[in-house]
Protein backbone atom coordinates (compact mmCIF):
# COMPACT_ATOMS: atom_id res chain seq x y z
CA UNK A 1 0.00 0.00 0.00
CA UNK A 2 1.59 3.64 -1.16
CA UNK A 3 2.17 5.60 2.14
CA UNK A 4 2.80 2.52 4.66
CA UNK A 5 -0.78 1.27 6.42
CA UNK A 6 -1.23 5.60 7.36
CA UNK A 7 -3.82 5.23 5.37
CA UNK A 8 -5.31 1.53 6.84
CA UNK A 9 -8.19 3.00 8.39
CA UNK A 10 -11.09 5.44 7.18
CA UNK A 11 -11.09 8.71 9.02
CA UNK A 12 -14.40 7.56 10.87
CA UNK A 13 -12.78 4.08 12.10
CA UNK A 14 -11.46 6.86 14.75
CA UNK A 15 -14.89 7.55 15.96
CA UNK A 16 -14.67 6.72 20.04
CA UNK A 17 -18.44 7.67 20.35
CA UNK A 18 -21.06 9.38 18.80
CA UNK A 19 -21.74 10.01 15.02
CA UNK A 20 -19.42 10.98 12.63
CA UNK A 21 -18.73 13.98 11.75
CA UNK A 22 -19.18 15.55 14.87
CA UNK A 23 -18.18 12.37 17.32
CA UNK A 24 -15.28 12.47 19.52
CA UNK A 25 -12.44 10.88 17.69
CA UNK A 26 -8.92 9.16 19.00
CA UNK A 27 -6.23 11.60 18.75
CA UNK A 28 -4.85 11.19 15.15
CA UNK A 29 -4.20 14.76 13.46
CA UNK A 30 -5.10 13.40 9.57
CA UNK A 31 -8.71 12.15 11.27
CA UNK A 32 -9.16 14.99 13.11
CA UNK A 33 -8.59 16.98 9.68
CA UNK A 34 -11.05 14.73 7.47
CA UNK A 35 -13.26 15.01 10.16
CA UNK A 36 -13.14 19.26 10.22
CA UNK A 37 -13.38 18.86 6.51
CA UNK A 38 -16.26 16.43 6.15
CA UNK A 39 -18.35 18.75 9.23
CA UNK A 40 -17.55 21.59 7.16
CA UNK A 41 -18.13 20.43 3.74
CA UNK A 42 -21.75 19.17 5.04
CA UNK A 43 -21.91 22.71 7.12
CA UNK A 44 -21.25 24.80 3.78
CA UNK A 45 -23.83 22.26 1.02
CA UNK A 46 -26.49 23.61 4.43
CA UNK A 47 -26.21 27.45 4.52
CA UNK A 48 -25.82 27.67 0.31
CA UNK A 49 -28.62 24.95 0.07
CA UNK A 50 -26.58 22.34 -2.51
CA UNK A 51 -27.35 18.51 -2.70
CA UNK A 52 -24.73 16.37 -3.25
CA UNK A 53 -25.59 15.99 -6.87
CA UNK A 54 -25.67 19.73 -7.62
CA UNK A 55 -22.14 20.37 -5.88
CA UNK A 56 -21.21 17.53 -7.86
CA UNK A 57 -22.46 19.43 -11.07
CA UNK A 58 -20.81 22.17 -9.88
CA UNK A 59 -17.53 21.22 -9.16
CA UNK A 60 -16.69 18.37 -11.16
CA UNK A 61 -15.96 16.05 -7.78
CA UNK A 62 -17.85 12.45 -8.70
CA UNK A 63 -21.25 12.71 -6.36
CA UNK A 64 -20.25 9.56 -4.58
CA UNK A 65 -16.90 10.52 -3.54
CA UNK A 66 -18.85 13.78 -2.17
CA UNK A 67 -20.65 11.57 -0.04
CA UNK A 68 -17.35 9.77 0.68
CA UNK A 69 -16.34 13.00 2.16
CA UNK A 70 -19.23 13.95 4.42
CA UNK A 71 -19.22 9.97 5.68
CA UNK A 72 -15.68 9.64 6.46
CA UNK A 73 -14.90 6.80 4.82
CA UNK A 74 -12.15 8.24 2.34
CA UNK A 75 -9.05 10.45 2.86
CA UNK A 76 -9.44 13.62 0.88
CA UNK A 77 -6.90 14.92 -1.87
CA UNK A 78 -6.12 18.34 -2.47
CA UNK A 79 -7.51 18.45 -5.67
CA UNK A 80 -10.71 17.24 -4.68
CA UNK A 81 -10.43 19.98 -1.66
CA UNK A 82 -9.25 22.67 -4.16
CA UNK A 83 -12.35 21.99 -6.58
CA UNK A 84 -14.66 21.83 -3.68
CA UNK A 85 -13.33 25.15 -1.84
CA UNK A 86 -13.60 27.04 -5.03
CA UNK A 87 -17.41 26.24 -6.06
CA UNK A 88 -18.24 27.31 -2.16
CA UNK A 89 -15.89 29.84 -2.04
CA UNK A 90 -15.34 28.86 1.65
CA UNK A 91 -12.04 26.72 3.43
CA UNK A 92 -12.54 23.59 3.91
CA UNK A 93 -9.47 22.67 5.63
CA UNK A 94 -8.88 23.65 8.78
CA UNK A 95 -6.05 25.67 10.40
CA UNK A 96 -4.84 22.45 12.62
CA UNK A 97 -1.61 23.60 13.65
CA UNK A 98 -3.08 26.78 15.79
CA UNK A 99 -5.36 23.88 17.69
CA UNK A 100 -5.01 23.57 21.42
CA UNK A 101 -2.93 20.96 23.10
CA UNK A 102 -3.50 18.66 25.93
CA UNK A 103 -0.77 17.65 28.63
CA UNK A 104 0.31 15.62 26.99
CA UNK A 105 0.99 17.46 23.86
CA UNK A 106 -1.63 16.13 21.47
CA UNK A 107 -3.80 18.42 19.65
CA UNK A 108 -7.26 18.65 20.40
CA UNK A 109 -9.33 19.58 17.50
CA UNK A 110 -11.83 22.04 18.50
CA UNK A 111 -15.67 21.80 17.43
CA UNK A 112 -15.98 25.38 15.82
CA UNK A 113 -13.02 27.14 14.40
C-alpha cells in the first residue's frame, strides 16, 4: 500500500463515540482533519442549500466521492479539496496547527473554528 498502512483505516474508524462527523475521535491529526473537513463540507452544502448531486455538477468532484467525504470513509486529496473550496468559495481545511494541546501534547481539535 503507497504511504505505509497511514492510510489503513477510514477517518471515521477513529470515531470513540457518537456520530461521525461531529463524534469524539482518537487523537490522530489526519482524522481529526477529514473530520473538520467532512463537518464543514456538510456545514457549507447547508447554509448555500446544494445537494450532493448539484455540488457535484458544480464542481466536477464524482457525487459519490462527495458523499465519501461527508461519511468519512475516504481520505481527501487536495484536488478534490481545491475543486470543492472554489465552487463554495469557503475553506474547507482547517487551520490544525493553531489547535489547542492537551498535557500531553496532542492536539485537540476544536468543534468550531
Amino acid at each position: 500500500m503507497p504511504g505505509g498502512t497511514r492510510r489503513a483505516k477510514k477517518p471515521s474508524e477513529y470515531v470513540i463515540h457518537g456520530s461521525w462527523p461531529n463524534a469524539v475521535i482518537e487523537s490522530r491529526r489526519a482524522a481529526q482533519i477529514a473530520q473538520t473537513v467532512s463537518r464543514r463540507l456538510a456545514e457549507a452544502m447547508t447554509r448555500q442549500g446544494l445537494s450532493a448531486n448539484a455540488l457535484a455538477k458544480a464542481s466536477g468532484v464524482n457525487r459519490q466521492v462527495i458523499a465519501n467525504i461527508l461519511a468519512g470513509q475516504v481520505w481527501i486529496d487536495t484536488v478534490t479539496l481545491a475543486d470543492l473550496e472554489e465552487v463554495l468559495d469557503e475553506m474547507l481545511w482547517p487551520q490544525h496547527v493553531a489547535w489547542p494541546r492537551n498535557p500531553q501534547g496532542e492536539a485537540l481539535e476544536p468543534l468550531s473554528e
